[in-house]
PDB file of N, CA and C in Angstrom:
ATOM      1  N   UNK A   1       0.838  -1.177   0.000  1.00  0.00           N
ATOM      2  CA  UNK A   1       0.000   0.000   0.000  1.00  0.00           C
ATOM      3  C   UNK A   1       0.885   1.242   0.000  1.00  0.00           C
ATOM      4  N   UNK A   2       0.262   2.440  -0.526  1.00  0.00           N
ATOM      5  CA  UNK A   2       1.041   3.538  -0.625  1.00  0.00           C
ATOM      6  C   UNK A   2       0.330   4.758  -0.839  1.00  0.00           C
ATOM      7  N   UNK A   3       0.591   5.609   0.151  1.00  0.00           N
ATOM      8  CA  UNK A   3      -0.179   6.395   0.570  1.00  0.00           C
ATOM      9  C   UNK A   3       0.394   8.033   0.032  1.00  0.00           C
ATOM     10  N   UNK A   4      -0.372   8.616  -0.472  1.00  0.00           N
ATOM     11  CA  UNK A   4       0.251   9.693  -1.282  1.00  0.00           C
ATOM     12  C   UNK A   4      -0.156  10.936  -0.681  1.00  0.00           C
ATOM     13  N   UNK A   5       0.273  12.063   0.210  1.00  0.00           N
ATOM     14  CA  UNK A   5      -0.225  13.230   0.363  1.00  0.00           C
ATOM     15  C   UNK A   5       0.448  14.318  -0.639  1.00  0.00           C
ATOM     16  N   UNK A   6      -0.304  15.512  -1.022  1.00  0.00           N
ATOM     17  CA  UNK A   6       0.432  16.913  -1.522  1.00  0.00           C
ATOM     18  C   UNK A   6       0.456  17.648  -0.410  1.00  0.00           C
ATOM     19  N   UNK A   7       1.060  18.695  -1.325  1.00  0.00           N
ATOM     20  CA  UNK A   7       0.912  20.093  -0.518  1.00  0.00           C
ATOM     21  C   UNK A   7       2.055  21.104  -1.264  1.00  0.00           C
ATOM     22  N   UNK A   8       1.769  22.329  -0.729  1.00  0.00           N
ATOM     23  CA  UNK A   8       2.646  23.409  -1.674  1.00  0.00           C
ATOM     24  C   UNK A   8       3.395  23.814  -0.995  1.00  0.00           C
ATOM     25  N   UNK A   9       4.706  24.821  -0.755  1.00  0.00           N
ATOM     26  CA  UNK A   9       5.311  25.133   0.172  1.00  0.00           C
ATOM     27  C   UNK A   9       6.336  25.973  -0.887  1.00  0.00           C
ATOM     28  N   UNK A  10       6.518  27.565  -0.465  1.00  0.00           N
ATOM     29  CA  UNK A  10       7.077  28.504  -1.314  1.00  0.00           C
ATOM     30  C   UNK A  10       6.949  28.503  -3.276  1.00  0.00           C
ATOM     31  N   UNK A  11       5.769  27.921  -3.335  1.00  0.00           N
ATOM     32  CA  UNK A  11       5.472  27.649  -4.669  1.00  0.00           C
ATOM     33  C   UNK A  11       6.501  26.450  -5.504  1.00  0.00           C
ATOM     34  N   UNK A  12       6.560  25.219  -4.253  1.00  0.00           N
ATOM     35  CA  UNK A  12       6.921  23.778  -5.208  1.00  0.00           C
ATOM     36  C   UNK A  12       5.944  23.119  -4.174  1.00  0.00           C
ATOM     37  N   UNK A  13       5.062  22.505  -5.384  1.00  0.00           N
ATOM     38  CA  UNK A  13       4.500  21.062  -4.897  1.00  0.00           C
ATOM     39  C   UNK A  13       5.251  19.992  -4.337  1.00  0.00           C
ATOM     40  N   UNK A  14       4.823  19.882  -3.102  1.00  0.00           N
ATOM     41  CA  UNK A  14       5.243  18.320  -2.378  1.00  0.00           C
ATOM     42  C   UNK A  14       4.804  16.803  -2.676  1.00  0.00           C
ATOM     43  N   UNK A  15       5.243  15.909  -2.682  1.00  0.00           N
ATOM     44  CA  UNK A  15       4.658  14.807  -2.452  1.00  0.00           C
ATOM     45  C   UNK A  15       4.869  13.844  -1.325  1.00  0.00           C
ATOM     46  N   UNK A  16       4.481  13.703  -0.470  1.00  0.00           N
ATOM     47  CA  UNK A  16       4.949  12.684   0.530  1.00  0.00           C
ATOM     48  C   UNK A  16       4.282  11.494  -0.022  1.00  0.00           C
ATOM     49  N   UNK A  17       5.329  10.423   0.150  1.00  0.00           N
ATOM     50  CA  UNK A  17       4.803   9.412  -0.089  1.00  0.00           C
ATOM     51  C   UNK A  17       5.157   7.953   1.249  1.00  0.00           C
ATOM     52  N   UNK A  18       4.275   7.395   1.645  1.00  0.00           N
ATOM     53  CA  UNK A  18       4.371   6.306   2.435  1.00  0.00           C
ATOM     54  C   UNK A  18       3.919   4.975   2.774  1.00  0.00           C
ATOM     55  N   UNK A  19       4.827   4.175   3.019  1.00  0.00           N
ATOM     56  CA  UNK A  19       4.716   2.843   2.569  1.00  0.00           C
ATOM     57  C   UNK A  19       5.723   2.242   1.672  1.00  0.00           C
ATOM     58  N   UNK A  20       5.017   1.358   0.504  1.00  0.00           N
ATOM     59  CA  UNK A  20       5.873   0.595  -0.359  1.00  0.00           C
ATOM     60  C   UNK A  20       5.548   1.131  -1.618  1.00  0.00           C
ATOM     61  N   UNK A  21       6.824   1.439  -2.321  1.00  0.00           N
ATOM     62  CA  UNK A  21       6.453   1.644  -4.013  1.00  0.00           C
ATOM     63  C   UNK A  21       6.724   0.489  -4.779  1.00  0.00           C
ATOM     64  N   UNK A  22       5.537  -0.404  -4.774  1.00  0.00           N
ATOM     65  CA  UNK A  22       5.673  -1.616  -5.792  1.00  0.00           C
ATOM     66  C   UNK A  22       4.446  -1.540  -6.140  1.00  0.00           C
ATOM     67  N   UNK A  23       4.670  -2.554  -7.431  1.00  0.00           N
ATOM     68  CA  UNK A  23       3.462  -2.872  -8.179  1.00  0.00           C
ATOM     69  C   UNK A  23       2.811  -1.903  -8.879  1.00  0.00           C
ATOM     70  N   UNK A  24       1.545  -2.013  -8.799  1.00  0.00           N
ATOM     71  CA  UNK A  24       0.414  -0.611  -8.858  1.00  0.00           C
ATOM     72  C   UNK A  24       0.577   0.426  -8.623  1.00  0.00           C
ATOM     73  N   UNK A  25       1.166   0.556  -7.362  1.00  0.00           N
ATOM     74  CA  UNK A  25       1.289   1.803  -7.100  1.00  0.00           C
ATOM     75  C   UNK A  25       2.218   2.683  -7.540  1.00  0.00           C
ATOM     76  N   UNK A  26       3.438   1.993  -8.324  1.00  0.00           N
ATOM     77  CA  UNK A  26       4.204   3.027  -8.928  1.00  0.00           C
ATOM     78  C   UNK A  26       3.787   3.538 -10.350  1.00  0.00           C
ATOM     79  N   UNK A  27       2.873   2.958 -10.898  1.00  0.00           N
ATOM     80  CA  UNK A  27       2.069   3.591 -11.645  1.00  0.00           C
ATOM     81  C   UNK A  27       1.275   5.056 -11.085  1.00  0.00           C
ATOM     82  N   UNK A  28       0.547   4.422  -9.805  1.00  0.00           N
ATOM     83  CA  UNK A  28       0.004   5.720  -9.004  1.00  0.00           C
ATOM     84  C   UNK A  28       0.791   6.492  -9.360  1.00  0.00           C
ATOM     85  N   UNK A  29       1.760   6.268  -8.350  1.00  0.00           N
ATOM     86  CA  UNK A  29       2.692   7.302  -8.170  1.00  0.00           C
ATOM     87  C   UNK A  29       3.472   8.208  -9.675  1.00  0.00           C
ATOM     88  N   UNK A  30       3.152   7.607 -10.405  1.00  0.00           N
ATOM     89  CA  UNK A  30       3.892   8.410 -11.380  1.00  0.00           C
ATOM     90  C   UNK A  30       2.467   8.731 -12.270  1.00  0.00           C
ATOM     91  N   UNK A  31       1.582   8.966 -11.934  1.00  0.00           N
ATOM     92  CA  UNK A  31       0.072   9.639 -12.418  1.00  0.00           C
ATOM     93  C   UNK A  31       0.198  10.889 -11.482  1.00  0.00           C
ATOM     94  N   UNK A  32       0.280  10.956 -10.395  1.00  0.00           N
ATOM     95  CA  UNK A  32       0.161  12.379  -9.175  1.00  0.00           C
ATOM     96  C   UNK A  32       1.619  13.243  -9.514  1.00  0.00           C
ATOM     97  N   UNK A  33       2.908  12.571  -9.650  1.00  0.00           N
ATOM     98  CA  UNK A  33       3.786  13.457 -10.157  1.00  0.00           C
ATOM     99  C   UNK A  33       3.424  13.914 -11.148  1.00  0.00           C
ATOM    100  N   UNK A  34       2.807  13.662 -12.238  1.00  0.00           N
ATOM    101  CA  UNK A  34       2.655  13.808 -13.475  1.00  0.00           C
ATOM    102  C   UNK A  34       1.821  15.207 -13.608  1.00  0.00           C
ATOM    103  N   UNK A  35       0.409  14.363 -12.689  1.00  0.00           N
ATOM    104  CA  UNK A  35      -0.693  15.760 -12.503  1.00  0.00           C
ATOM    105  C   UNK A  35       0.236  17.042 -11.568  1.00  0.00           C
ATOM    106  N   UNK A  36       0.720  17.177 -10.823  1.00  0.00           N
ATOM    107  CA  UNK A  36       1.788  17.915 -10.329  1.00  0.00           C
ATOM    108  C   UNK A  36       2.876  18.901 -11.011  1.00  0.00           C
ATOM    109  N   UNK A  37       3.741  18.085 -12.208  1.00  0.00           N
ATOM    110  CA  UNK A  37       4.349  18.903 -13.212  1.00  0.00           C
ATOM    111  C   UNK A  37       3.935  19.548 -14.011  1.00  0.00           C
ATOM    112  N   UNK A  38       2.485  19.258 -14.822  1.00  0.00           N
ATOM    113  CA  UNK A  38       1.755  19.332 -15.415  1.00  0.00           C
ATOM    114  C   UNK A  38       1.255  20.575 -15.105  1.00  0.00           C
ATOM    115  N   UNK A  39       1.503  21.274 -13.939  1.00  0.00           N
ATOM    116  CA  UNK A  39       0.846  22.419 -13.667  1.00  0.00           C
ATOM    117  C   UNK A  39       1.882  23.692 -12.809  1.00  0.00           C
ATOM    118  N   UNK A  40       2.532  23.201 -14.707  1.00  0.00           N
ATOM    119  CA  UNK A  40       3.979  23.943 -14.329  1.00  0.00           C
ATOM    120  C   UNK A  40       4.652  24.919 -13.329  1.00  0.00           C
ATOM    121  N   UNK A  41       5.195  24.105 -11.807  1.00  0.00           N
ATOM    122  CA  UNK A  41       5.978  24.194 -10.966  1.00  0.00           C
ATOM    123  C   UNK A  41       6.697  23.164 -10.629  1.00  0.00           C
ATOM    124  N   UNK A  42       7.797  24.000  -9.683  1.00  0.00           N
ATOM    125  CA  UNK A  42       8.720  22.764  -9.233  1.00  0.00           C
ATOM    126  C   UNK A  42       8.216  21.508  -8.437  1.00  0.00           C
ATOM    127  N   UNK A  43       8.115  20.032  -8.469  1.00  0.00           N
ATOM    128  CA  UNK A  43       8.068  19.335  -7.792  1.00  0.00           C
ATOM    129  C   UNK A  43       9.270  18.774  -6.700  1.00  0.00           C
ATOM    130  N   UNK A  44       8.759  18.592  -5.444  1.00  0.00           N
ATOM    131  CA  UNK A  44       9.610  17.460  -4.545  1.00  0.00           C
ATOM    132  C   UNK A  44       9.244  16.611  -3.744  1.00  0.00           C
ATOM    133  N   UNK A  45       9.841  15.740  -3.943  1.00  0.00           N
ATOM    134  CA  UNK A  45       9.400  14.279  -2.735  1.00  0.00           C
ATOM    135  C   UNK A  45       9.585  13.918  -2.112  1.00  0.00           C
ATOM    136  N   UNK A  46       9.094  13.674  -0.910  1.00  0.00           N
ATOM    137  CA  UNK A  46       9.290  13.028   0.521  1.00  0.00           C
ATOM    138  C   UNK A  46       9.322  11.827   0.874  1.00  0.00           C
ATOM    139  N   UNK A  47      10.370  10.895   0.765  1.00  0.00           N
ATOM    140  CA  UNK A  47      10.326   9.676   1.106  1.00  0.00           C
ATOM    141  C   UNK A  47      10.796   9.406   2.251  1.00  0.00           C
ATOM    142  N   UNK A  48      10.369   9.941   2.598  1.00  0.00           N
ATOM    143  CA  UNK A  48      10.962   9.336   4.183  1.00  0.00           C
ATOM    144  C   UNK A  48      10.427   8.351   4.585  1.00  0.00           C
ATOM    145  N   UNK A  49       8.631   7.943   4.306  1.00  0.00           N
ATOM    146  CA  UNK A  49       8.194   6.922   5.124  1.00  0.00           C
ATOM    147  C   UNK A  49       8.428   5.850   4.312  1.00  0.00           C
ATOM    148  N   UNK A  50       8.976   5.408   2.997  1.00  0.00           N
ATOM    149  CA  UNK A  50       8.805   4.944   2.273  1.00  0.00           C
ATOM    150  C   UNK A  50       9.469   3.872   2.831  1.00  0.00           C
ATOM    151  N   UNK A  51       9.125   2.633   2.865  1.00  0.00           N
ATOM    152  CA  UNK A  51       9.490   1.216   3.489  1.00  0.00           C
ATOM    153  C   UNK A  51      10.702  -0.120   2.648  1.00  0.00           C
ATOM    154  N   UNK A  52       9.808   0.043   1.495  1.00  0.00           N
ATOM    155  CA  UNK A  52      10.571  -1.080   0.309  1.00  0.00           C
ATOM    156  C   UNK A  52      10.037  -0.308  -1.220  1.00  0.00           C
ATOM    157  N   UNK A  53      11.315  -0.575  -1.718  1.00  0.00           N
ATOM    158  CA  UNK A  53      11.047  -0.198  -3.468  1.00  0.00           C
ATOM    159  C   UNK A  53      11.300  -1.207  -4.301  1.00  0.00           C
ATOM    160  N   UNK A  54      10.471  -1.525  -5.022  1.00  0.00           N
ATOM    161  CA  UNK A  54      10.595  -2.820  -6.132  1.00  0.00           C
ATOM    162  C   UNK A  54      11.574  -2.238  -7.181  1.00  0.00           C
ATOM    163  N   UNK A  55      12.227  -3.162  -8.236  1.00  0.00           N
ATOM    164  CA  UNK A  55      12.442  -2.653  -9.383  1.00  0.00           C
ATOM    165  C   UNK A  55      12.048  -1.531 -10.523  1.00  0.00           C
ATOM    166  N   UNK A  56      11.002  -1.613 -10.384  1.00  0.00           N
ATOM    167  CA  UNK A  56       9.569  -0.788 -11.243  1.00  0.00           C
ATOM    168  C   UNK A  56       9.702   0.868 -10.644  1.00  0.00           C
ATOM    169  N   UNK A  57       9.687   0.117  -9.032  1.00  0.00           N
ATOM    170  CA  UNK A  57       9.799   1.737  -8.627  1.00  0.00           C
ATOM    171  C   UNK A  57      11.026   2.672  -8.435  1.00  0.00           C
ATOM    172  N   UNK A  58      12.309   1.750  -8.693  1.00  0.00           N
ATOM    173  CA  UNK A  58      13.432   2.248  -8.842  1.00  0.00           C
ATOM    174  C   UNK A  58      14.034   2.626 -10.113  1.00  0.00           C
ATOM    175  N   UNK A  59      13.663   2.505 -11.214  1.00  0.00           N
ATOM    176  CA  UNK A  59      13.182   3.223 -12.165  1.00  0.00           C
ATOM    177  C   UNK A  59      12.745   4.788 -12.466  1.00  0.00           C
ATOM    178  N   UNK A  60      11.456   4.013 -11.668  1.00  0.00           N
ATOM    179  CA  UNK A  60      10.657   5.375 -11.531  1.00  0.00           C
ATOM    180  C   UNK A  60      11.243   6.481 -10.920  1.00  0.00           C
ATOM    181  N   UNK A  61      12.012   6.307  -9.830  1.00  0.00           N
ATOM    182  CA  UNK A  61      12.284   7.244  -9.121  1.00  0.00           C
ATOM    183  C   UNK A  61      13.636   8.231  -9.788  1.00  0.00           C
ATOM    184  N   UNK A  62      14.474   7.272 -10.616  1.00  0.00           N
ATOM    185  CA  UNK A  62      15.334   7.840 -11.729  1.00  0.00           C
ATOM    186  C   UNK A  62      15.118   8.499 -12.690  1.00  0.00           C
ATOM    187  N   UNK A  63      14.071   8.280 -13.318  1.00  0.00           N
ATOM    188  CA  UNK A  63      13.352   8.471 -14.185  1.00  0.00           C
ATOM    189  C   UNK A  63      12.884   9.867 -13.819  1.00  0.00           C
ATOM    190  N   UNK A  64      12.259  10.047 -12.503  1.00  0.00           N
ATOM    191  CA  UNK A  64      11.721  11.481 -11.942  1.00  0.00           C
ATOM    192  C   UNK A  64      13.310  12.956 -11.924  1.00  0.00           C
ATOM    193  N   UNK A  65      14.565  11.760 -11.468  1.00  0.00           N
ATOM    194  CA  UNK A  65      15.589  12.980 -10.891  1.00  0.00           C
ATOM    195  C   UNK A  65      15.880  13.110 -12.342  1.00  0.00           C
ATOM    196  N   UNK A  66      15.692  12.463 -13.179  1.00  0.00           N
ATOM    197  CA  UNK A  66      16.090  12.635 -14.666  1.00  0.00           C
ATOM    198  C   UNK A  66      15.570  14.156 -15.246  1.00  0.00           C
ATOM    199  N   UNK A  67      14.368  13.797 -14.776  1.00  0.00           N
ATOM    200  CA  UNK A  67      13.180  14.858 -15.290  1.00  0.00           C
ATOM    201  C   UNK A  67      12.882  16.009 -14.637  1.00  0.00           C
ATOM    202  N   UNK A  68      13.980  16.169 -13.718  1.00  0.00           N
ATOM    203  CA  UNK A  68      14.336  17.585 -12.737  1.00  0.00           C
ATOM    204  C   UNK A  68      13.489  17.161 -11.240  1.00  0.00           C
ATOM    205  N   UNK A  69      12.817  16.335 -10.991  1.00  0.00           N
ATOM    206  CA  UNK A  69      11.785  16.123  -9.808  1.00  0.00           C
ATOM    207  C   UNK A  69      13.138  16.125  -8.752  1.00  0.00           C
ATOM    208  N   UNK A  70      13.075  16.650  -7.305  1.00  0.00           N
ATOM    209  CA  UNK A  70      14.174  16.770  -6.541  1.00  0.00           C
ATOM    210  C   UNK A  70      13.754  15.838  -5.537  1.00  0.00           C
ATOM    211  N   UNK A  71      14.269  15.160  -4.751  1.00  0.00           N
ATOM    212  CA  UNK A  71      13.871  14.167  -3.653  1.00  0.00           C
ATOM    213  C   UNK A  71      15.006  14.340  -2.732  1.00  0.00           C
ATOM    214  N   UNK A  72      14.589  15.566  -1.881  1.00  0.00           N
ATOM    215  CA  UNK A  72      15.356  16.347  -0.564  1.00  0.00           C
ATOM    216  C   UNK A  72      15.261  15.263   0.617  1.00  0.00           C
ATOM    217  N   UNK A  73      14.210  14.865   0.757  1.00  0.00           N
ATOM    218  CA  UNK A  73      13.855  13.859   1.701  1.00  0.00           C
ATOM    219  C   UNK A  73      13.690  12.713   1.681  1.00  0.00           C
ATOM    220  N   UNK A  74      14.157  11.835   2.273  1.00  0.00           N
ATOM    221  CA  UNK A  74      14.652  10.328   1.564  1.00  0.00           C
ATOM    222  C   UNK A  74      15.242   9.733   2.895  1.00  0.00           C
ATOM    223  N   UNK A  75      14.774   8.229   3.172  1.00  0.00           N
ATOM    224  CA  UNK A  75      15.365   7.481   4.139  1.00  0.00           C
ATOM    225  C   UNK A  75      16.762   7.070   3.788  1.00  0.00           C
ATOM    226  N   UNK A  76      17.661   6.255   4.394  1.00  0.00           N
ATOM    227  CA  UNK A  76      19.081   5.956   3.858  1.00  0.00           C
ATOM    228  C   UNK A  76      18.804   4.895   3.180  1.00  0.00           C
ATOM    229  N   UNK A  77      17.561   4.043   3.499  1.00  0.00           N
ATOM    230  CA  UNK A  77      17.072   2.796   2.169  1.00  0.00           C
ATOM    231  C   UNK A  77      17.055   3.150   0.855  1.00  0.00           C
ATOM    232  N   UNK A  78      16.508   4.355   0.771  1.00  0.00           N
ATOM    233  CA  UNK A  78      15.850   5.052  -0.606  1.00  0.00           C
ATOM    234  C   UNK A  78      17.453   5.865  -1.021  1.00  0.00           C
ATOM    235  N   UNK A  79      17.952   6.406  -0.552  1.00  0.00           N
ATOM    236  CA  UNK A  79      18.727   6.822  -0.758  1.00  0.00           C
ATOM    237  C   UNK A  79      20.370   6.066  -1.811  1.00  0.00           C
ATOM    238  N   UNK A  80      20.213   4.966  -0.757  1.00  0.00           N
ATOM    239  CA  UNK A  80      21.321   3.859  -1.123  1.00  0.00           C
ATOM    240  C   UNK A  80      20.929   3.251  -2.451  1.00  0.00           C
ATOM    241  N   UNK A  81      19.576   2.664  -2.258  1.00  0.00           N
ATOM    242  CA  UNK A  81      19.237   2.226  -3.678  1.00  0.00           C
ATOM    243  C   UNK A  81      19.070   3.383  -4.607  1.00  0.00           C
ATOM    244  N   UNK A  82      18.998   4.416  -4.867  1.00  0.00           N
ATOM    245  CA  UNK A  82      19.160   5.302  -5.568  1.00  0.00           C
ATOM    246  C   UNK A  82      21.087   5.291  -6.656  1.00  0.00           C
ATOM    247  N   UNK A  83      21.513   5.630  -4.926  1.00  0.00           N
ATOM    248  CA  UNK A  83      23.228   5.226  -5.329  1.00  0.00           C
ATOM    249  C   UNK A  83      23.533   4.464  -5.963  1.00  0.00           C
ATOM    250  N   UNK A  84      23.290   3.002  -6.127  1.00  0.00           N
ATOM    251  CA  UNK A  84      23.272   1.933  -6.168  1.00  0.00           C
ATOM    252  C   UNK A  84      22.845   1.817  -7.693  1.00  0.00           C
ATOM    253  N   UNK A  85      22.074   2.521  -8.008  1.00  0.00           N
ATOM    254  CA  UNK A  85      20.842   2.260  -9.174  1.00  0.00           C
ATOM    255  C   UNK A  85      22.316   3.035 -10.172  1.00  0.00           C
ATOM    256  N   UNK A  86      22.553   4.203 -10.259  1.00  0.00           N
ATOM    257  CA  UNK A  86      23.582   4.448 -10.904  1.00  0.00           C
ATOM    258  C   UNK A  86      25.054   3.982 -11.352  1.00  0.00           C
ATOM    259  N   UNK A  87      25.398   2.849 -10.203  1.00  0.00           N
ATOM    260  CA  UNK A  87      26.457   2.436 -10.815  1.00  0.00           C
ATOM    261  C   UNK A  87      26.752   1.536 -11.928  1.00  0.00           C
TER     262      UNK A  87
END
């Protein structure tokens, strides 16, 4: 399960996201970033609560820093596999 809040803060949309990004939901999840950019401002993401990331969603999440999305907030799980994902 994965639980998605917004919010705005100095004119960039937030996303917190919490739980697990697998499966389905990283589809979700990359529908709400989408609606988010789409309404041209900066996005950023909060992973802090974020638990486990599948393949699919580690991707995704590259795929976002690719596309300028910033992810300031991040557990050292999310973080590492991020690292990790680049080498």
């Amino acid at each position: 399960m994965l639980r998605i809040t917004s919010s705005t803060k100095d004119g960039t949309a937030w996303l917190k996201l919490e739980g697990k990004l697998v499966g389905p939901w990283v589809d979700e999840c990359r529908m709400a970033c989408a609606r988010e950019t789409g309404r041209d401002r900066r996005l950023a993401l909060d992973l802090s609560e974020i638990t486990f990331v599948d393949a699919d969603g580690v991707r995704l999440l590259r795929e976002l820093v690719e596309q300028g999305v910033d992810i300031p907030v991040r557990s050292n799980f999310v973080a590492e596999l991020l690292r990790l994902e680049r080498s």
